[in-house]
N, C-alpha and C. Protein backbone atom coordinates (compact mmCIF):
# COMPACT_ATOMS: atom_id res chain seq x y z
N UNK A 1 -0.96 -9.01 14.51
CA UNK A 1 -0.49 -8.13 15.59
C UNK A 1 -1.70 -7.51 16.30
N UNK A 2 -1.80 -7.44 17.63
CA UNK A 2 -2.69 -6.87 18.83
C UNK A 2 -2.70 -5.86 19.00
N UNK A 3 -3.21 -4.72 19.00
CA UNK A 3 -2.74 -3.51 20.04
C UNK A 3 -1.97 -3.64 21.00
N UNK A 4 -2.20 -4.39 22.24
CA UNK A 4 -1.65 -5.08 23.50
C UNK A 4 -0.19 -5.34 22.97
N UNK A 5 -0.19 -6.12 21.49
CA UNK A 5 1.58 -6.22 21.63
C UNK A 5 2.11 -5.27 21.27
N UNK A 6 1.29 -4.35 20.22
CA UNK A 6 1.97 -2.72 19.45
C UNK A 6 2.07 -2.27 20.67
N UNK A 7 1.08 -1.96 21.59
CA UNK A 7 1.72 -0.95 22.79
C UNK A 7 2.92 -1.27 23.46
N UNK A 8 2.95 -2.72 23.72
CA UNK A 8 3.89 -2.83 24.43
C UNK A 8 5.55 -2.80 23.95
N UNK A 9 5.31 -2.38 22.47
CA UNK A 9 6.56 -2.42 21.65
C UNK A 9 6.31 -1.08 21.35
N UNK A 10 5.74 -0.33 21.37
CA UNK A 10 5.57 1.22 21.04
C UNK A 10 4.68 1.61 21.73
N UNK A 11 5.51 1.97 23.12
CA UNK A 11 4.33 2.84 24.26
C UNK A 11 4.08 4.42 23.95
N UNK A 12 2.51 4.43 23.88
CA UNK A 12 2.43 5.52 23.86
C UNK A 12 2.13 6.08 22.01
N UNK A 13 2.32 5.58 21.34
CA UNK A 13 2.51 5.34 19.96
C UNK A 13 1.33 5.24 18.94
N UNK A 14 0.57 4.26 19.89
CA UNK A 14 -0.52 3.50 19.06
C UNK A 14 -1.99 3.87 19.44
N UNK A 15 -2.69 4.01 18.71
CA UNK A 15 -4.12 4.64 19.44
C UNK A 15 -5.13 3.13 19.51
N UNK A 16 -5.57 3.28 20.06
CA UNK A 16 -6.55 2.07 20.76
C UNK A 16 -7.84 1.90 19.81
N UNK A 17 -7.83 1.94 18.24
CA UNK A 17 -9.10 1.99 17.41
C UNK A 17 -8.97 0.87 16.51
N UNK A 18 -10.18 0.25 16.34
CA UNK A 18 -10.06 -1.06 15.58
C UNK A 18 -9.26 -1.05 13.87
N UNK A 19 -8.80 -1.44 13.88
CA UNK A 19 -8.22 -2.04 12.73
C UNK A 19 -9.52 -1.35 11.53
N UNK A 20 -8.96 -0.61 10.59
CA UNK A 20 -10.05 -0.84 9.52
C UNK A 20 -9.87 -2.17 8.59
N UNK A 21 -11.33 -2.65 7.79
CA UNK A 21 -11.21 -4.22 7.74
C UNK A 21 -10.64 -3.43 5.68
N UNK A 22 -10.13 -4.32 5.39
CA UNK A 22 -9.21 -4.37 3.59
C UNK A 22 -10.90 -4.29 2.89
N UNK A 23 -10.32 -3.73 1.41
CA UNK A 23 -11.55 -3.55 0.91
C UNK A 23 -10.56 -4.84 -0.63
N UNK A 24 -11.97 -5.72 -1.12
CA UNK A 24 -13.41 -5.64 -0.44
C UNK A 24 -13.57 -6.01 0.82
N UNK A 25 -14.47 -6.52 1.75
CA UNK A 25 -14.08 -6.70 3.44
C UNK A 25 -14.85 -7.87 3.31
N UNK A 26 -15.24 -8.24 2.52
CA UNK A 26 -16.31 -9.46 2.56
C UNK A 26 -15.97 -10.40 1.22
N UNK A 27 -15.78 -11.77 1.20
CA UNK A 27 -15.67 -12.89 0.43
C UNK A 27 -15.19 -12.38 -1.23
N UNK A 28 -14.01 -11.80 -1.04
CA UNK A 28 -13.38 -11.15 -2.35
C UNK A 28 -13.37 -12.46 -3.53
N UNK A 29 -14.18 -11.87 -4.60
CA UNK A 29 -13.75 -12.71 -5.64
C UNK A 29 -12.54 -12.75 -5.72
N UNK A 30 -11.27 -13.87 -5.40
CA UNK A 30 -9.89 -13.43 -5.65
C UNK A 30 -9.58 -13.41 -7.49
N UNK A 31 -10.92 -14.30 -8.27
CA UNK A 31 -10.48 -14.39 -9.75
C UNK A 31 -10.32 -13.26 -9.93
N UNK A 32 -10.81 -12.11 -10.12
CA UNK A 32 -10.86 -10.83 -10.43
C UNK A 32 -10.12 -9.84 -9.83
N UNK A 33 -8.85 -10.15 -9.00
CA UNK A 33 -8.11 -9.54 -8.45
C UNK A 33 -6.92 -9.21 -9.68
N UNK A 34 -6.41 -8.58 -10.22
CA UNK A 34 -5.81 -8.34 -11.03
C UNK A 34 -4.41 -7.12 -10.37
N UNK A 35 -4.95 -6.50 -9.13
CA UNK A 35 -3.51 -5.70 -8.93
C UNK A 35 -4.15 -5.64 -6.80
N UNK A 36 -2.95 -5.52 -6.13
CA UNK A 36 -3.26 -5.40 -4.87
C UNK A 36 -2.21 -3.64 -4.53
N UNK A 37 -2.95 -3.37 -3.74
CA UNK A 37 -2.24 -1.53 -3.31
C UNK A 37 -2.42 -1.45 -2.44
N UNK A 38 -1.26 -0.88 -1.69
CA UNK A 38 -0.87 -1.10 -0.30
C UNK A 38 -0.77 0.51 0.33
N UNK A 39 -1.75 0.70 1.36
CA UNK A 39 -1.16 2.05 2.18
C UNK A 39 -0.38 1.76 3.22
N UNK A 40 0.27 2.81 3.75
CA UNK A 40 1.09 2.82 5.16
C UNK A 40 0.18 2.25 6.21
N UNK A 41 -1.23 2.87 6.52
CA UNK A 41 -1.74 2.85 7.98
C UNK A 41 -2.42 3.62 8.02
N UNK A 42 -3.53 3.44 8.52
CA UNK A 42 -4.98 4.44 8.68
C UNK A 42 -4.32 5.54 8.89
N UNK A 43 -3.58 6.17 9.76
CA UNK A 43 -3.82 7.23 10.65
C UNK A 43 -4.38 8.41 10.08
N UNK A 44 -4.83 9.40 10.30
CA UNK A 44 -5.08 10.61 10.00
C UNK A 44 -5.57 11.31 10.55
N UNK A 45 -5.35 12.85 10.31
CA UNK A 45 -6.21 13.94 11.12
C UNK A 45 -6.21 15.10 10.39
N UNK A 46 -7.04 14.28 9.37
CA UNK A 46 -7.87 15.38 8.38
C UNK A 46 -8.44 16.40 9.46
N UNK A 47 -9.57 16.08 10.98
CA UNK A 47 -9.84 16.80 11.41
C UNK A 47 -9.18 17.14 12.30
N UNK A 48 -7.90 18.02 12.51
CA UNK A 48 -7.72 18.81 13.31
C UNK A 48 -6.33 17.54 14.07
N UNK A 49 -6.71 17.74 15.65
CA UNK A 49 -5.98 16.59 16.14
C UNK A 49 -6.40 15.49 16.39
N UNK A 50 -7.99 15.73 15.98
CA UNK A 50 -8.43 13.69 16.30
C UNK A 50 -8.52 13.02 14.95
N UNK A 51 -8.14 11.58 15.24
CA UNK A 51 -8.23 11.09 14.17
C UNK A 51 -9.60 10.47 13.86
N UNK A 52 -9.39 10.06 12.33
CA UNK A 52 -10.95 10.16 11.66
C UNK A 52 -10.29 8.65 11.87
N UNK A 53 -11.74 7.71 12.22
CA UNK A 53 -11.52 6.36 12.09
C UNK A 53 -12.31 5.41 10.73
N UNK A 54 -11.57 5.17 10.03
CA UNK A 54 -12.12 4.37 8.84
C UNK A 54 -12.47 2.91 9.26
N UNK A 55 -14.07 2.75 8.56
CA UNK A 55 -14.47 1.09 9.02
C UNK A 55 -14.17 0.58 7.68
N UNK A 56 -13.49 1.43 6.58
CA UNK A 56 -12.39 0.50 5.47
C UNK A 56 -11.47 0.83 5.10
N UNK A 57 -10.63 0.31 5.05
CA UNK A 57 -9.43 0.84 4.41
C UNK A 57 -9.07 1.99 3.29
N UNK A 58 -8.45 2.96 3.51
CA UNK A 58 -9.08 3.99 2.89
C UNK A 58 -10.25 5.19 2.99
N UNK A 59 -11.16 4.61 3.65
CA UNK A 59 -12.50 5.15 3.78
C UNK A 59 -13.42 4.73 2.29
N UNK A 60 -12.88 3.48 1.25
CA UNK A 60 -13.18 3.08 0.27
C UNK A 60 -14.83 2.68 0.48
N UNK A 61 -15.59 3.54 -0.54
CA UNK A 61 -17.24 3.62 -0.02
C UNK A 61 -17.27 4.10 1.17
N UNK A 62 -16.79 4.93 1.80
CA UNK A 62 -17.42 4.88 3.17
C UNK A 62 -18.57 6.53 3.05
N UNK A 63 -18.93 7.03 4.43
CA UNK A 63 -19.97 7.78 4.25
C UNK A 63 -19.04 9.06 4.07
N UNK A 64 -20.16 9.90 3.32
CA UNK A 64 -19.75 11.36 3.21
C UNK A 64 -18.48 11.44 2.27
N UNK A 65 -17.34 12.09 2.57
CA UNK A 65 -16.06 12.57 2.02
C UNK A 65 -15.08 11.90 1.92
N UNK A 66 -15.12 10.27 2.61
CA UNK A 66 -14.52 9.53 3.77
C UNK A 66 -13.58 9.07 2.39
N UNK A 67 -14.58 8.86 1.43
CA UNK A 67 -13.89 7.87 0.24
C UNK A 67 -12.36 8.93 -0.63
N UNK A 68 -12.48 10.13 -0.11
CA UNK A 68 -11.62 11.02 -0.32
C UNK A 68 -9.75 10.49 -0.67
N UNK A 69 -9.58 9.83 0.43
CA UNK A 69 -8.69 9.10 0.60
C UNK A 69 -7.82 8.62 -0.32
N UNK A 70 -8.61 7.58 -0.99
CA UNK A 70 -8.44 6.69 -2.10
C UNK A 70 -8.43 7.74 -3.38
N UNK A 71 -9.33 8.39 -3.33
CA UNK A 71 -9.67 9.26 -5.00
C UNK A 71 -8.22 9.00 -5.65
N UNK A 72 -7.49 9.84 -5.26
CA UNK A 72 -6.47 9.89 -6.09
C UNK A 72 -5.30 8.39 -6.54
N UNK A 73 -5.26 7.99 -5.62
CA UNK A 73 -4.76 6.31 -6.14
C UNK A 73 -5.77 5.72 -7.29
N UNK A 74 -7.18 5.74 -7.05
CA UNK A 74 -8.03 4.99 -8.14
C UNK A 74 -7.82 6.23 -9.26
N UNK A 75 -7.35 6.97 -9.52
CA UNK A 75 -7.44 7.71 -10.99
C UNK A 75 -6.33 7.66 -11.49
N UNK A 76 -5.31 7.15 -10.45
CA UNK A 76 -3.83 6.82 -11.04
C UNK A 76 -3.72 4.81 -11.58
N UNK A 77 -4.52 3.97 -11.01
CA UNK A 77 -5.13 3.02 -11.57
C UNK A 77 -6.09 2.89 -12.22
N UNK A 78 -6.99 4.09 -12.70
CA UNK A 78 -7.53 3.58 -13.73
C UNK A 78 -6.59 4.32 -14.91
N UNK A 79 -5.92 4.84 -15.05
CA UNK A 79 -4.90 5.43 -16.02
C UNK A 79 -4.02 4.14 -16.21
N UNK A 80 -3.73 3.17 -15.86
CA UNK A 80 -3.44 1.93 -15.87
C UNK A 80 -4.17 0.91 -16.15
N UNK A 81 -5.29 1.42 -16.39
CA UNK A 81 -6.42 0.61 -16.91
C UNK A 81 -7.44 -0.62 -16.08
N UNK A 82 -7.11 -0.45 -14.35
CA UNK A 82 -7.37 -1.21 -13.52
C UNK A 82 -8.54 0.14 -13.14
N UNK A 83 -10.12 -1.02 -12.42
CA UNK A 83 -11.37 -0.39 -11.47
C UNK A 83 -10.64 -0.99 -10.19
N UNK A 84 -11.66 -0.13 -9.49
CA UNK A 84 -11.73 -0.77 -8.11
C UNK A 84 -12.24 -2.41 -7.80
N UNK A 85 -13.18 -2.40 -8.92
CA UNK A 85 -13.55 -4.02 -8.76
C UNK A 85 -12.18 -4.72 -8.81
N UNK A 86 -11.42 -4.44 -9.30
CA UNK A 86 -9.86 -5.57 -9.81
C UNK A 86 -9.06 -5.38 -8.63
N UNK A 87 -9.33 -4.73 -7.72
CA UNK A 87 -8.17 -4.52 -6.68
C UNK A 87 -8.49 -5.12 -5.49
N UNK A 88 -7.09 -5.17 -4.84
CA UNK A 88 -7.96 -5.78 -3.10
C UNK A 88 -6.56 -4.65 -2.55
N UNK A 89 -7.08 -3.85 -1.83
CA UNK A 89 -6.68 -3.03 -0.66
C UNK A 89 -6.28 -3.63 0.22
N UNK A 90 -5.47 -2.80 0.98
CA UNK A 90 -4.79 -3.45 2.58
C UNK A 90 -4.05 -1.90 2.88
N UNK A 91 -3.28 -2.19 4.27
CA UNK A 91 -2.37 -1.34 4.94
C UNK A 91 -1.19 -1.95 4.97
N UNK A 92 -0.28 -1.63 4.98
CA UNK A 92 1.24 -2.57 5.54
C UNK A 92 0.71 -2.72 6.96
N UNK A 93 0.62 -1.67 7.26
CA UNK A 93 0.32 -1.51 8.85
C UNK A 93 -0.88 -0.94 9.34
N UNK A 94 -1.73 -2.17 9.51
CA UNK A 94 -3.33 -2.05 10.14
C UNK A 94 -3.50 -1.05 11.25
N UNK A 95 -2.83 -0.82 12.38
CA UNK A 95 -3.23 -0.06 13.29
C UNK A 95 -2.59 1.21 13.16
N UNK A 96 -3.49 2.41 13.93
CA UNK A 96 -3.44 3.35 13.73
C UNK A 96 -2.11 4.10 14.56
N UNK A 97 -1.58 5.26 14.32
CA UNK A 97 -0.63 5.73 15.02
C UNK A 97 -0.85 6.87 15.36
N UNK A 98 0.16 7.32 16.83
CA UNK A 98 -0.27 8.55 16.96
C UNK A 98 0.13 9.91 16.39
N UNK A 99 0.76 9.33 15.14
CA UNK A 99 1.53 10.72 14.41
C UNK A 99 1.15 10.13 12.75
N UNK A 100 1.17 10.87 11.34
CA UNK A 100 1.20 10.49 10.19
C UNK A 100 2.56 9.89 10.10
N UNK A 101 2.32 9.23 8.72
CA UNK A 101 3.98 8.37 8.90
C UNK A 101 5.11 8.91 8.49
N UNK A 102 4.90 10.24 7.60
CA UNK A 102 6.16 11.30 7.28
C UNK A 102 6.58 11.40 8.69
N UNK A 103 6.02 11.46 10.00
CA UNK A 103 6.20 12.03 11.00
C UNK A 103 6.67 11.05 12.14
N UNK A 104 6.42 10.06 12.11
CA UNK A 104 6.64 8.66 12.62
C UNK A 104 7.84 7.93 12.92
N UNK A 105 8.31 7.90 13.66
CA UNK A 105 9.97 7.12 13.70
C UNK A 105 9.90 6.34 14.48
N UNK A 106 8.75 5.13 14.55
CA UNK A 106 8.67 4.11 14.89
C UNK A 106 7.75 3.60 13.56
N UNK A 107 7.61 4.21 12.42
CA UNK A 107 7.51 3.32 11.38
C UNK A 107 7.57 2.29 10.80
N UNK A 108 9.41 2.46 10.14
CA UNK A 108 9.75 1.71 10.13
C UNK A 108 9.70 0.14 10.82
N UNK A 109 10.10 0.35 12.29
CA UNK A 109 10.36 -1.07 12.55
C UNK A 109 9.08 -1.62 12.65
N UNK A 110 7.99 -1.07 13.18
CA UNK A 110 6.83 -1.57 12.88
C UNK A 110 6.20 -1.81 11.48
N UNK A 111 6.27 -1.63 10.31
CA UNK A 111 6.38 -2.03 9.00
C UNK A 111 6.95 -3.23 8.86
N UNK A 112 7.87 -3.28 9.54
CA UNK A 112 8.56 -4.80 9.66
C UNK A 112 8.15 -5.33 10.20
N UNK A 113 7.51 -5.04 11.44
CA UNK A 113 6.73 -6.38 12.34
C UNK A 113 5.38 -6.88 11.21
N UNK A 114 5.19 -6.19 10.35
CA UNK A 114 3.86 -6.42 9.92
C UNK A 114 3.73 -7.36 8.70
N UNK A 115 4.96 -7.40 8.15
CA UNK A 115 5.22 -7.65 6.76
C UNK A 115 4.57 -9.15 6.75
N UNK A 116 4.94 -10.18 7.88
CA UNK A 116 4.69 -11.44 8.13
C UNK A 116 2.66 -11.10 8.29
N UNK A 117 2.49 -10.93 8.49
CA UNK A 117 1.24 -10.98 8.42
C UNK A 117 0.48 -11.00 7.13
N UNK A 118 1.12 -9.00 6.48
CA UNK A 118 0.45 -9.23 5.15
C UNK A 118 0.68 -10.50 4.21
N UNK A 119 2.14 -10.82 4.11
CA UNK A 119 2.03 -11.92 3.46
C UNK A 119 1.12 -13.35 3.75
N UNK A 120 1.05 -13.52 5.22
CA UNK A 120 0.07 -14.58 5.32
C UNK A 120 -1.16 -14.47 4.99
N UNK A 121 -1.73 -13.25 4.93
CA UNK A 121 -3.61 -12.64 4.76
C UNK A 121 -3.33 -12.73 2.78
N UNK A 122 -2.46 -12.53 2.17
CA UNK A 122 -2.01 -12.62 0.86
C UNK A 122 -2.17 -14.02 0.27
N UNK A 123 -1.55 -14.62 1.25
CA UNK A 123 -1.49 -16.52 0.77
C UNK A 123 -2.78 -17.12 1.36
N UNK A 124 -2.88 -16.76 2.78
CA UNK A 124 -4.55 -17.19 2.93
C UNK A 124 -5.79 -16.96 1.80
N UNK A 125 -5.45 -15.78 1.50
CA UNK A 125 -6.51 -15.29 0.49
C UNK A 125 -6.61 -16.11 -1.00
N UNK A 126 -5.58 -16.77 -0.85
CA UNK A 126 -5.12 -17.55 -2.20
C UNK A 126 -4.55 -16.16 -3.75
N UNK A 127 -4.43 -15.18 -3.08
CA UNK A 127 -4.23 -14.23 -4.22
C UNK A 127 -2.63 -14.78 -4.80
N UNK A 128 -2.64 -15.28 -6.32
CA UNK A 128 -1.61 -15.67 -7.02
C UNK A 128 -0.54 -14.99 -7.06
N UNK A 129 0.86 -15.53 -6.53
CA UNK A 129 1.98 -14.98 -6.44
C UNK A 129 2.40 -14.11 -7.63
N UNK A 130 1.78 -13.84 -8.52
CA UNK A 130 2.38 -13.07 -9.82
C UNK A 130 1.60 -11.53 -9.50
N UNK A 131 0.46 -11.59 -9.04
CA UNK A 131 -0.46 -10.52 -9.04
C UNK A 131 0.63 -9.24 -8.13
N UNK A 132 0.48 -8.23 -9.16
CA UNK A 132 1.45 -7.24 -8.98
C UNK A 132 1.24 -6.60 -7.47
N UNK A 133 1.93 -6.13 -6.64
CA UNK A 133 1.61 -5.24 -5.43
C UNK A 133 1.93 -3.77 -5.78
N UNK A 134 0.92 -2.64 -5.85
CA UNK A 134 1.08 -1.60 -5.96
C UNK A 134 1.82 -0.78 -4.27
N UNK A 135 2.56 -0.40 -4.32
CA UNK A 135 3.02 0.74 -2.97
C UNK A 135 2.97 1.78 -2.89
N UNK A 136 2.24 2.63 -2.25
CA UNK A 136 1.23 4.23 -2.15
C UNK A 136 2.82 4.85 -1.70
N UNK A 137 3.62 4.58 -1.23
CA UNK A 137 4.49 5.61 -0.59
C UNK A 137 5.93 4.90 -0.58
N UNK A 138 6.82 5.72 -0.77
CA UNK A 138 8.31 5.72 -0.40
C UNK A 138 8.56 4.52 0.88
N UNK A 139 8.31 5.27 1.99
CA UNK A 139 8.21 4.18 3.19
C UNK A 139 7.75 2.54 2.95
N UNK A 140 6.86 2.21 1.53
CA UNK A 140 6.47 1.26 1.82
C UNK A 140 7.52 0.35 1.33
N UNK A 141 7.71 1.03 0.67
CA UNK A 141 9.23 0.61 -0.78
C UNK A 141 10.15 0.21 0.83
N UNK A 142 10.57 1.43 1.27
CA UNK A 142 11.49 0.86 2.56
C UNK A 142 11.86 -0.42 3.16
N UNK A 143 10.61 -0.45 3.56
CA UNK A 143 10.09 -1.39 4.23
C UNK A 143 9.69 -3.12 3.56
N UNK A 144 9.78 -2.74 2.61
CA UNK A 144 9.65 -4.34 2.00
C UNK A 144 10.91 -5.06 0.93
N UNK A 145 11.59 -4.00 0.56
CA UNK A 145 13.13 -4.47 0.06
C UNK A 145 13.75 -5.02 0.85
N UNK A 146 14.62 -6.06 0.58
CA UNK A 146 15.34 -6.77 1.03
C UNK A 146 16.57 -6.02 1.65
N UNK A 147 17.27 -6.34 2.77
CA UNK A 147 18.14 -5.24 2.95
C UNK A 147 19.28 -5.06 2.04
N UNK A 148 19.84 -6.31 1.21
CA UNK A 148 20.91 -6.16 0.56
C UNK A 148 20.72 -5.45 -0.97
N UNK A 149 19.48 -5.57 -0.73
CA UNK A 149 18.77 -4.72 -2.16
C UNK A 149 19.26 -3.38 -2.40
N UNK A 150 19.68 -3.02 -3.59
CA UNK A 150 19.90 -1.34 -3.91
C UNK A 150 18.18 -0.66 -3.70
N UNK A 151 18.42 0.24 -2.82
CA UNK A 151 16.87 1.18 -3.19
C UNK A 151 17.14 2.31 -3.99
N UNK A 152 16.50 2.17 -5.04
CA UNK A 152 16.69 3.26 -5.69
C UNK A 152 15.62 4.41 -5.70
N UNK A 153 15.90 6.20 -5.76
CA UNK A 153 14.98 7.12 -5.68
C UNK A 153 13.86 6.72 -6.87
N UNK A 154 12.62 7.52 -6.29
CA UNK A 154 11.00 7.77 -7.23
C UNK A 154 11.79 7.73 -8.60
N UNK A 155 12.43 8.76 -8.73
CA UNK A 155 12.86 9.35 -10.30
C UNK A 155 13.70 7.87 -10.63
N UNK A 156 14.39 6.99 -10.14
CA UNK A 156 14.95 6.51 -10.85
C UNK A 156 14.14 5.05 -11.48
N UNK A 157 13.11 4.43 -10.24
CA UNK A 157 12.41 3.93 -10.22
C UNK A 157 10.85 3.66 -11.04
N UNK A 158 10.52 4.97 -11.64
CA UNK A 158 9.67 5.69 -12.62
C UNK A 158 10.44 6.11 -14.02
N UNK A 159 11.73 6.30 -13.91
CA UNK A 159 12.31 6.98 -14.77
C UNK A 159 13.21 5.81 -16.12
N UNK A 160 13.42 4.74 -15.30
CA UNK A 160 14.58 3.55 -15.79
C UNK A 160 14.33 2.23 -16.51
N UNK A 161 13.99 2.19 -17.22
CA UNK A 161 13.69 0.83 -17.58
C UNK A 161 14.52 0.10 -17.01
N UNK A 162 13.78 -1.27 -16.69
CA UNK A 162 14.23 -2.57 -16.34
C UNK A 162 14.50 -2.51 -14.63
N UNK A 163 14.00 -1.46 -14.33
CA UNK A 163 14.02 -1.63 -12.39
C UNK A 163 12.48 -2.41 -12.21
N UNK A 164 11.60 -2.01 -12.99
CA UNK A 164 10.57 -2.73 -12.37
C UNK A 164 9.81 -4.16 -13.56
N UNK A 165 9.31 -4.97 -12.76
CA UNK A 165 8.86 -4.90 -11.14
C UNK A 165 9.87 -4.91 -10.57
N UNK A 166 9.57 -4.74 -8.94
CA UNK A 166 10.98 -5.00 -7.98
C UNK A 166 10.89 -6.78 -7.98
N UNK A 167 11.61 -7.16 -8.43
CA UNK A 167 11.63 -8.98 -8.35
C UNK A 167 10.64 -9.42 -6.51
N UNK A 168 10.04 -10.57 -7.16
CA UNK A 168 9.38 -11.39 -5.90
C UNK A 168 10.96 -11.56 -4.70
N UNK A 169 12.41 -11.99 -5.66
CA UNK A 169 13.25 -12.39 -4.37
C UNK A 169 13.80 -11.59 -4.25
N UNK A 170 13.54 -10.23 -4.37
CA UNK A 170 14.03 -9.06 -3.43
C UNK A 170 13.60 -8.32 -2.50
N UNK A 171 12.40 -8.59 -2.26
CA UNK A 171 11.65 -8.36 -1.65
C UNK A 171 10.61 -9.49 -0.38
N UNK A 172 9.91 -8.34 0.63
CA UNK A 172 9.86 -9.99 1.75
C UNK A 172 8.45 -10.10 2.17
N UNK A 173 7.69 -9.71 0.58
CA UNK A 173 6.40 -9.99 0.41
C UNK A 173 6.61 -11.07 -0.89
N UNK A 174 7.79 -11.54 -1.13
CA UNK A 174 7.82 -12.10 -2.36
C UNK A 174 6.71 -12.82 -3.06
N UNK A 175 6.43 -11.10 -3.57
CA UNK A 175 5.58 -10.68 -4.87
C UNK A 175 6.37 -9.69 -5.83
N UNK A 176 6.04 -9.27 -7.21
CA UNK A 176 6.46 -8.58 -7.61
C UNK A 176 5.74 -6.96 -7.35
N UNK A 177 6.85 -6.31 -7.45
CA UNK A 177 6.49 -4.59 -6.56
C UNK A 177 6.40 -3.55 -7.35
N UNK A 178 5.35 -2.77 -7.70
CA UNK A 178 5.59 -1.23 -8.57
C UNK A 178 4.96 -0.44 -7.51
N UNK A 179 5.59 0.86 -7.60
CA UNK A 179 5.65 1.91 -6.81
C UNK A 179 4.43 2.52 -7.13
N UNK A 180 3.76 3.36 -6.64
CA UNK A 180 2.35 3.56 -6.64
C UNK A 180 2.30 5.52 -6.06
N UNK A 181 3.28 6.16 -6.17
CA UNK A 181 3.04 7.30 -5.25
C UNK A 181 2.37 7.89 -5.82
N UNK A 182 1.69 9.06 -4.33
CA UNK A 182 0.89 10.20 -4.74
C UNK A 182 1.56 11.78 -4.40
N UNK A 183 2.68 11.63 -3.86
CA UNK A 183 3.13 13.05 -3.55
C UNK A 183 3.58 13.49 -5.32
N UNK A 184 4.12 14.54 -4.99
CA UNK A 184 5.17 15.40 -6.10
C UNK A 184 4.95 15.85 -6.81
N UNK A 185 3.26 16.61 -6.25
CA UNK A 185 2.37 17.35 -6.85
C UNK A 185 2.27 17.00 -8.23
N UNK A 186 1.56 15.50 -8.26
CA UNK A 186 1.51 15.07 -9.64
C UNK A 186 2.00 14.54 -10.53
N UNK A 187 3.14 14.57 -10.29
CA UNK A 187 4.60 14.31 -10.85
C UNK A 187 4.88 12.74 -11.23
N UNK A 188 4.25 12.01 -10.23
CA UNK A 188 4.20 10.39 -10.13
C UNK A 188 3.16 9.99 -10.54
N UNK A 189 1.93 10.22 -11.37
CA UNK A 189 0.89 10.00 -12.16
C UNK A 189 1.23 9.17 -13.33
N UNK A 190 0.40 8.72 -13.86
CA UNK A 190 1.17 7.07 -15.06
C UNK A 190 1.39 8.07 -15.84
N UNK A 191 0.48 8.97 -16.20
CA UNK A 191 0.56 9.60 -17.38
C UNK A 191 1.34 10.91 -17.67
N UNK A 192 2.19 11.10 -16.78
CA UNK A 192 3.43 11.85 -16.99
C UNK A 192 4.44 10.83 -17.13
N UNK A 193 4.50 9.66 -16.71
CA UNK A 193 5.93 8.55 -16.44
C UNK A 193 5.22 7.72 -17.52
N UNK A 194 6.24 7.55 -18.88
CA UNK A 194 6.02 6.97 -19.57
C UNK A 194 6.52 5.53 -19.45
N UNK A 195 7.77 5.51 -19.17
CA UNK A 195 8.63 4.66 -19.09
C UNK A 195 7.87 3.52 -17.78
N UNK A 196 7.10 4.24 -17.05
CA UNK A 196 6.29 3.97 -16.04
C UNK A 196 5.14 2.74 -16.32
N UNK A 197 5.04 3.80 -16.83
CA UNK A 197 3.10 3.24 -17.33
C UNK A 197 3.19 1.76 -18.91
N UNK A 198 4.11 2.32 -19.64
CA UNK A 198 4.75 1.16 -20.62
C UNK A 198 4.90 -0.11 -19.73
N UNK A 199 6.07 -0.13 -18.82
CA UNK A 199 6.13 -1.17 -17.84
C UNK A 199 5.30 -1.60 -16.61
N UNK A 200 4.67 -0.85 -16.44
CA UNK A 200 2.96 -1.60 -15.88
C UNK A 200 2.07 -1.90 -16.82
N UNK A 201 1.70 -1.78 -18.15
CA UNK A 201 1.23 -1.98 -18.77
C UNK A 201 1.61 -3.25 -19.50
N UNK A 202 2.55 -3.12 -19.73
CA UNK A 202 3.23 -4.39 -20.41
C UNK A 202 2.83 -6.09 -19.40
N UNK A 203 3.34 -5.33 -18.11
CA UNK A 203 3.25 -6.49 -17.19
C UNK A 203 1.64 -7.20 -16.96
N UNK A 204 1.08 -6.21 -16.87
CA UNK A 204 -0.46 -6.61 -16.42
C UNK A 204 -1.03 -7.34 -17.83
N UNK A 205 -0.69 -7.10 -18.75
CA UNK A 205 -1.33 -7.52 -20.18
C UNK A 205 -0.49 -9.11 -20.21
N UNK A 206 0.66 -9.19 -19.78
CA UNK A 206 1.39 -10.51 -19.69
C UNK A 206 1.38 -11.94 -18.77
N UNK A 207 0.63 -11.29 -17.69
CA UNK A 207 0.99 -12.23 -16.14
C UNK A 207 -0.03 -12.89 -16.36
């Protein structure tokens, strides 16, 4: 997807800043890929009303504070027993917006325009259809279930054995899916969700 076509499907919407490139951004060992984690979309305005532009996804290594971003996802994967070396980063949705995505109601359908992509940059990459997809947010869950799929809430999803993974054919990254959040002041951390962390654990030690 272009800017040129985001604008013209969401005027007014989209800010005109390059794409930040997936970490790693350069010739990813894919052997050593062991889990992939997915954010919504750059946007942000940590400062004020302009947005901060990341040249990686995340601001992963980047200068100063930038790597801020990420902190808290990598301490909720390494509590899962995954580094940053084992991961390959992405956005659902590469370009930036002009609102955060709690705030966003052109989200959604744009999440959907995107889905075809990630999956092709997924299969290009040769990353093996078993390799788990982590999801940073609620919205992403949204957005990649199948529509006839039950969605079920954080709590039930963290809370239930045998919901996860979300199956590869329920989903239209068909890969298998664990939820990855950072809101709920903590609350969604492996190491409060047992039932959680057992079934990511189990899986990654198996695949």
């Amino acid at each position: 997807m272009t800017i040129k076509e985001l604008n013209d499907l969401f005027p007014g919407k989209i800010k005109d800043y390059p794409y930040p490139k997936p970490w790693p951004s350069e010739n990813p060992d894919i052997s050593k890929i062991k889990a992939i984690v997915l954010g919504c979309d750059p946007s942000n305005f940590s400062k004020g009303s302009e947005t901060q532009v990341l040249e990686t996804v995340f601001g992963i290594e980047g200068k100063g504070k930038d790597g801020r971003y990420f902190a808290g996802i990598l301490q909720n994967m390494n509590q899962l027993g995954l580094k940053l070396t084992d991961l390959y980063v992405q956005n659902l949705c590469r370009n930036y917006f002009d609102k955060v995505t709690a705030e966003n109601d052109c989200y959604p359908e744009a999440a959907k325009l995107w889905r075809k992509s990630l999956c092709s940059e997924l299969d290009e990459l040769q990353i093996p259809r078993h390799v788990p997809v982590f999801m940073t947010s609620q919205y992403i869950y949204k957005a990649l279930i199948k529509e006839a799929v039950h969605e079920f809430s954080p709590a039930d999803l963290y809370g239930t054995h045998g919901l996860l993974p979300i199956a590869a054919e329920d989903n239209h990254l068909s890969r298998p899916l664990f939820p990855l959040y950072r809101g709920g002041y903590g609350a969604y951390k492996p190491d409060k969700q047992l039932v959680y962390k057992e079934t990511v654990l189990t899986y990654l030690t198996n695949f």
